[in-house]
N, C-alpha and C. Protein backbone atom coordinates (compact mmCIF):
# COMPACT_ATOMS: atom_id res chain seq x y z
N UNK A 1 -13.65 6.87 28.28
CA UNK A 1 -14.32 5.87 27.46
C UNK A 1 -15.56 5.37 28.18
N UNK A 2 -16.50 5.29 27.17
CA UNK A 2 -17.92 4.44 27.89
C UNK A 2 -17.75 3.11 27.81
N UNK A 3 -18.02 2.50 28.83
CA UNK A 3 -18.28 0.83 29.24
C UNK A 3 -19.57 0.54 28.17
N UNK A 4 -19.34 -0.37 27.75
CA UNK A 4 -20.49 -1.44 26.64
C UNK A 4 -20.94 -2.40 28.08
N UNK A 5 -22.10 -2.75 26.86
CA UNK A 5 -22.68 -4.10 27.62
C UNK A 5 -22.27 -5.08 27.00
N UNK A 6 -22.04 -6.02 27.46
CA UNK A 6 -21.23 -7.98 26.96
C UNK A 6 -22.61 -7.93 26.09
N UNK A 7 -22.13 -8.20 24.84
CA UNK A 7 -22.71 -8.84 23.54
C UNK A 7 -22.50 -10.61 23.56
N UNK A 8 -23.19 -11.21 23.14
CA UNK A 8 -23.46 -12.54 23.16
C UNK A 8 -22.86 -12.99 21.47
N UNK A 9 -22.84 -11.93 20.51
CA UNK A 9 -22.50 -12.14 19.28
C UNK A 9 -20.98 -11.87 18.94
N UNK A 10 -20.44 -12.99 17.77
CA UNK A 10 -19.18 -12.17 17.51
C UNK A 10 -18.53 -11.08 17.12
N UNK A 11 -17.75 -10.84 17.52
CA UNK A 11 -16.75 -9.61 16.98
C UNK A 11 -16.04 -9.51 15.54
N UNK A 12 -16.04 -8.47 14.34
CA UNK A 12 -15.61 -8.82 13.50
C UNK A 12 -14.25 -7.78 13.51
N UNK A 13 -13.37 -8.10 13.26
CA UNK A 13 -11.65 -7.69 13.28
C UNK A 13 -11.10 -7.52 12.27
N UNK A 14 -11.13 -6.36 11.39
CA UNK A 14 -10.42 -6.40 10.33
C UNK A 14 -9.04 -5.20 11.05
N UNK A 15 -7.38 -6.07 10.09
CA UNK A 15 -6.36 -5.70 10.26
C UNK A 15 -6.27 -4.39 8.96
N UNK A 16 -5.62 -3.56 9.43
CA UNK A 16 -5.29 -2.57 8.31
C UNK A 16 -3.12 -2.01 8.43
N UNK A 17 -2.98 -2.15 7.82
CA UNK A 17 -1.62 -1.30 7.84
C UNK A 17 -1.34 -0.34 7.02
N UNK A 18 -0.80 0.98 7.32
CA UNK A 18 -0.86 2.47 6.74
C UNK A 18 0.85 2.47 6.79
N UNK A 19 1.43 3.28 6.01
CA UNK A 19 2.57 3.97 6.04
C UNK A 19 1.96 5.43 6.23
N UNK A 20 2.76 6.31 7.19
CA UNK A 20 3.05 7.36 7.33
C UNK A 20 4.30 7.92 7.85
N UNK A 21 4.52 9.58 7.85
CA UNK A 21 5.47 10.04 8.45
C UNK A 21 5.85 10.05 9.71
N UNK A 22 7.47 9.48 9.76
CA UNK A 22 8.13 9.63 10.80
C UNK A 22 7.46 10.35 11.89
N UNK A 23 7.25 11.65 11.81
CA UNK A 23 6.47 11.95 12.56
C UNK A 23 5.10 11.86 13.10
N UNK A 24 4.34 11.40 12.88
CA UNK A 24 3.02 10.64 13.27
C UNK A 24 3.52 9.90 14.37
N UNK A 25 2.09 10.43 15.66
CA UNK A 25 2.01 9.19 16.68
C UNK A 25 0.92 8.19 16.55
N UNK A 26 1.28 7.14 16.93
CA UNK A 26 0.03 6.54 17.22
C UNK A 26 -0.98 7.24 18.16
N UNK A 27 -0.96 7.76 18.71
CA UNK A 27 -1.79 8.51 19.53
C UNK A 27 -2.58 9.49 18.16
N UNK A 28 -2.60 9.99 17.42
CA UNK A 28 -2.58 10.49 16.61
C UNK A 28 -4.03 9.84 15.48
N UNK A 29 -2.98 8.76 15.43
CA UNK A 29 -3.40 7.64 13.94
C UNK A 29 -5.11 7.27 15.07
N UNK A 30 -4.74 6.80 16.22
CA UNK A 30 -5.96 6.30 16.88
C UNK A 30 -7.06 7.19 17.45
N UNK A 31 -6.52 8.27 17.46
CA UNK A 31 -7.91 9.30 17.36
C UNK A 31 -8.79 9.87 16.16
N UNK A 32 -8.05 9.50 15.31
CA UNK A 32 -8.71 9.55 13.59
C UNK A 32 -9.34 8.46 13.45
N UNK A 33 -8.69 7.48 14.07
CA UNK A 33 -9.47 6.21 14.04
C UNK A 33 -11.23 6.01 14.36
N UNK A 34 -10.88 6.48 15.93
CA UNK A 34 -11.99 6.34 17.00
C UNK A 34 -13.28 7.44 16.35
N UNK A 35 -12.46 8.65 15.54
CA UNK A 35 -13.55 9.17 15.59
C UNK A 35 -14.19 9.07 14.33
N UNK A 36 -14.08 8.40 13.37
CA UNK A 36 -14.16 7.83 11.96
C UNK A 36 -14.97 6.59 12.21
N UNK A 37 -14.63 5.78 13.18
CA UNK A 37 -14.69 4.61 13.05
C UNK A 37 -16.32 4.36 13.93
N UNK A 38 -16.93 4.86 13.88
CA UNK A 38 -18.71 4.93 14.43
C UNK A 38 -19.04 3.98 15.75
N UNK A 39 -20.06 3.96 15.86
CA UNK A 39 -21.23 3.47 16.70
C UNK A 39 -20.48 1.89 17.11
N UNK A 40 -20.36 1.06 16.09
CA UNK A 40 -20.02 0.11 16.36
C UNK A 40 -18.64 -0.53 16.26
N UNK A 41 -17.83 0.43 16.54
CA UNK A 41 -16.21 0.23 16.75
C UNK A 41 -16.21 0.27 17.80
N UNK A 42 -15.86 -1.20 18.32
CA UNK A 42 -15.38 -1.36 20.05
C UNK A 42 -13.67 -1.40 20.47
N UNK A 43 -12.85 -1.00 19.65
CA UNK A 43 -11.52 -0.93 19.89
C UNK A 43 -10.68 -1.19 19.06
N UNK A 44 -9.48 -0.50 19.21
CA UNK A 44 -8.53 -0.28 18.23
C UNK A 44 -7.46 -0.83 18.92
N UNK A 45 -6.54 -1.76 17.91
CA UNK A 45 -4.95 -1.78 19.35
C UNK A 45 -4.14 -2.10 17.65
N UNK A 46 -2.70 -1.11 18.15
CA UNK A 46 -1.91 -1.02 17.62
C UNK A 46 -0.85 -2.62 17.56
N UNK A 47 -0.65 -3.41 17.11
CA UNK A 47 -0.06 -4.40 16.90
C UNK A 47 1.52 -5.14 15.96
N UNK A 48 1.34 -3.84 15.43
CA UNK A 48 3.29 -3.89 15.07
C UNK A 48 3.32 -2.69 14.47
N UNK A 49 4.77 -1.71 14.21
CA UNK A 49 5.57 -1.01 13.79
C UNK A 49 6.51 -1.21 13.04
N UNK A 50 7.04 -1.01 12.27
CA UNK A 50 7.96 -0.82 11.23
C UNK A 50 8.42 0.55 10.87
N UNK A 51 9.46 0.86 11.99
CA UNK A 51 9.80 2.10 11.89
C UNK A 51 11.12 2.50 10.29
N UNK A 52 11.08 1.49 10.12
CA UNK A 52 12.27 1.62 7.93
C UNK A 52 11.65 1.13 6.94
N UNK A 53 10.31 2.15 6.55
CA UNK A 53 9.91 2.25 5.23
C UNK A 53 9.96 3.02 4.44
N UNK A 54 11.02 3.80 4.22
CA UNK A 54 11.55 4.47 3.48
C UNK A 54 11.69 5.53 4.86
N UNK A 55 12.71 6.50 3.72
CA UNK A 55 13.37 7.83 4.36
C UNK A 55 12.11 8.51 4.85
N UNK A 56 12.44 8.56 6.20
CA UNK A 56 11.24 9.34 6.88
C UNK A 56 9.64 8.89 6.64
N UNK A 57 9.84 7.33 7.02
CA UNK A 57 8.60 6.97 6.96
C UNK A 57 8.18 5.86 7.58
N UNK A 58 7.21 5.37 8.03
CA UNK A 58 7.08 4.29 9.36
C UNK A 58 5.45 3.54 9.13
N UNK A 59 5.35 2.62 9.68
CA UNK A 59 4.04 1.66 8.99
C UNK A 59 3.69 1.67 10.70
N UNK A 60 2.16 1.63 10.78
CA UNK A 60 1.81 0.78 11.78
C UNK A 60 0.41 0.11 11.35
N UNK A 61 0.71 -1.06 12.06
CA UNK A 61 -0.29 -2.30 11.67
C UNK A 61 -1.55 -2.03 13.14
N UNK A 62 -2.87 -2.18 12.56
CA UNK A 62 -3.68 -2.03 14.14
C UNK A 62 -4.33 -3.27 13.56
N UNK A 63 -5.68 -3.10 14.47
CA UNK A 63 -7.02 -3.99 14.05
C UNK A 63 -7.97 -2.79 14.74
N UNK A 64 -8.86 -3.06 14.24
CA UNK A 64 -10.12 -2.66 14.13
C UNK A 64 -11.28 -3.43 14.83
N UNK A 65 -12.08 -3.64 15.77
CA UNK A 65 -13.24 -4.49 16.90
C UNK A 65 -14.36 -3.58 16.48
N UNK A 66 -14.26 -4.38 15.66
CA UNK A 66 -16.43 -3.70 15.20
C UNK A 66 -17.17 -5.28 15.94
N UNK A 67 -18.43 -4.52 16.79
CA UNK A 67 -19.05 -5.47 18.07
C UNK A 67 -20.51 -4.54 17.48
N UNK A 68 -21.67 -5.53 17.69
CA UNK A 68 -22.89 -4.75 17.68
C UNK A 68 -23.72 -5.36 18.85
N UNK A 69 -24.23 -4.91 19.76
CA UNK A 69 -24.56 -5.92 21.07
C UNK A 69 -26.19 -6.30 20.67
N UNK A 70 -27.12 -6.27 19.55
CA UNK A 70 -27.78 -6.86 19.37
C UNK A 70 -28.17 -7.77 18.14
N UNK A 71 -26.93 -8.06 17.40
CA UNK A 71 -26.68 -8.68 16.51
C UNK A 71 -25.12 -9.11 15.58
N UNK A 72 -24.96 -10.25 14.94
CA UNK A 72 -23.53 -10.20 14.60
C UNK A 72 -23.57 -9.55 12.93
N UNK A 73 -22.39 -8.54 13.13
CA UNK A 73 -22.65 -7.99 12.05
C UNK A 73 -22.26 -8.61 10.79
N UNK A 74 -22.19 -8.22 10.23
CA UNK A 74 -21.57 -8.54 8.20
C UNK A 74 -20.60 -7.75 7.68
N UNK A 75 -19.37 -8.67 7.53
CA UNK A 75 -18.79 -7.73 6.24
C UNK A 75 -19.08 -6.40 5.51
N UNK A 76 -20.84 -6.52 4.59
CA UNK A 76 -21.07 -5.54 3.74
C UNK A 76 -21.23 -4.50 4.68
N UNK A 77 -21.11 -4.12 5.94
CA UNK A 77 -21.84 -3.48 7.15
C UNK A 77 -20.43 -2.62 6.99
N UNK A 78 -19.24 -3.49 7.72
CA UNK A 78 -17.87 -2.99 8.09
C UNK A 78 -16.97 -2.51 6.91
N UNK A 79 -17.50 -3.20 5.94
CA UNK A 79 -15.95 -2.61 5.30
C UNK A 79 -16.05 -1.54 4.63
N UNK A 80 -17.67 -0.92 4.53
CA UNK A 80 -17.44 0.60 4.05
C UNK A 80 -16.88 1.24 5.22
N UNK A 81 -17.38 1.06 6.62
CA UNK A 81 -16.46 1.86 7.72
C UNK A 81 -14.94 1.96 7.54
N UNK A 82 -14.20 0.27 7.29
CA UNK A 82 -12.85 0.59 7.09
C UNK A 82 -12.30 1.68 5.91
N UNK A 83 -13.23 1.40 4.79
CA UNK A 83 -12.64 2.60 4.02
C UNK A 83 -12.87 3.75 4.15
N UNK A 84 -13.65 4.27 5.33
CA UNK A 84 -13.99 5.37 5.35
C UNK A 84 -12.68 5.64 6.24
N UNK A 85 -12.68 5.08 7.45
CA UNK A 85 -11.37 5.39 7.95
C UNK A 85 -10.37 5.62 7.74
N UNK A 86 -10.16 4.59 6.76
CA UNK A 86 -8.93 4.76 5.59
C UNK A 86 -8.33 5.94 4.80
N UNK A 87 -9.52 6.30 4.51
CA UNK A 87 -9.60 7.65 4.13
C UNK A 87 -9.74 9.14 4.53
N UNK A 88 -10.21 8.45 6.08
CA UNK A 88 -9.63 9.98 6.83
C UNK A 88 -8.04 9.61 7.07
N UNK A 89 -7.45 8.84 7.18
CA UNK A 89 -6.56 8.41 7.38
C UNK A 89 -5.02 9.25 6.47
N UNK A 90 -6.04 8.95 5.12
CA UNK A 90 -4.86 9.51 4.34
C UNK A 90 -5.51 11.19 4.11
N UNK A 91 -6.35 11.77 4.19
CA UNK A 91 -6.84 12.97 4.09
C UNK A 91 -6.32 13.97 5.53
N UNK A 92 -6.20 13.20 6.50
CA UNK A 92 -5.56 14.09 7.80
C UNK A 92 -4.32 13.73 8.30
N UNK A 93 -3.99 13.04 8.15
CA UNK A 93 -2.53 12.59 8.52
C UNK A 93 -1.50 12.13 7.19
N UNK A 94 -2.30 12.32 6.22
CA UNK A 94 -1.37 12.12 4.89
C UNK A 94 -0.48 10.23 4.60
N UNK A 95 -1.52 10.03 5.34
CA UNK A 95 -1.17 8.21 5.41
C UNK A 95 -1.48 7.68 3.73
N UNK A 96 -0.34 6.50 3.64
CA UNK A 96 -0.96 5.95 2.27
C UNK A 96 -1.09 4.34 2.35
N UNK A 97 -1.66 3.63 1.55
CA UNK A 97 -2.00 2.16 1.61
C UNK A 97 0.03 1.45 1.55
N UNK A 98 -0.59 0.42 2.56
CA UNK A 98 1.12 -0.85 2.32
C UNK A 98 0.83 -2.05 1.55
């Protein structure tokens, strides 16, 4: 991973939670993430599990650290990123919305 420089502006954090298969790692879910998730995604952390959502199927909850170090971003900026993610999400790992 590359080191950032300390931004003076806030961080915007949107939470997402996916159901997928039992088999899915997070290791997995967070490299679809990272590489979906562009320029100004400063980190991903996995934050709960729910491994009994149905037969052979498991939720995990993350967040999302979109940081821009020369300005604070906007909503209209991030949340096409989240759906884009979202959507590699369910296109490569066969994830669906909770």
């Amino acid at each position: 991973r590359k080191a950032r420089p300390h931004s003076v502006h806030p961080a915007v954090v949107r939470d997402v939670s996916m159901i997928f298969e039992e088999k899915v790692k997070w290791g997995d879910v967070e490299a679809v993430v990272r590489s979906e998730g562009g320029a100004l995604l400063a980190g991903v952390e996995l934050f709960d599990l729910f491994d009994k959502v149905g037969k052979g199927r498991k939720s995990f909850a993350f967040s999302l650290r979109f940081l821009a170090p020369d300005r604070t971003l906007a909503g209209s900026e991030i949340d096409p990123v989240v759906e884009r993610v979202k959507a590699a999400l369910k296109a490569k790992l066969g994830a669906s919305d909770r």
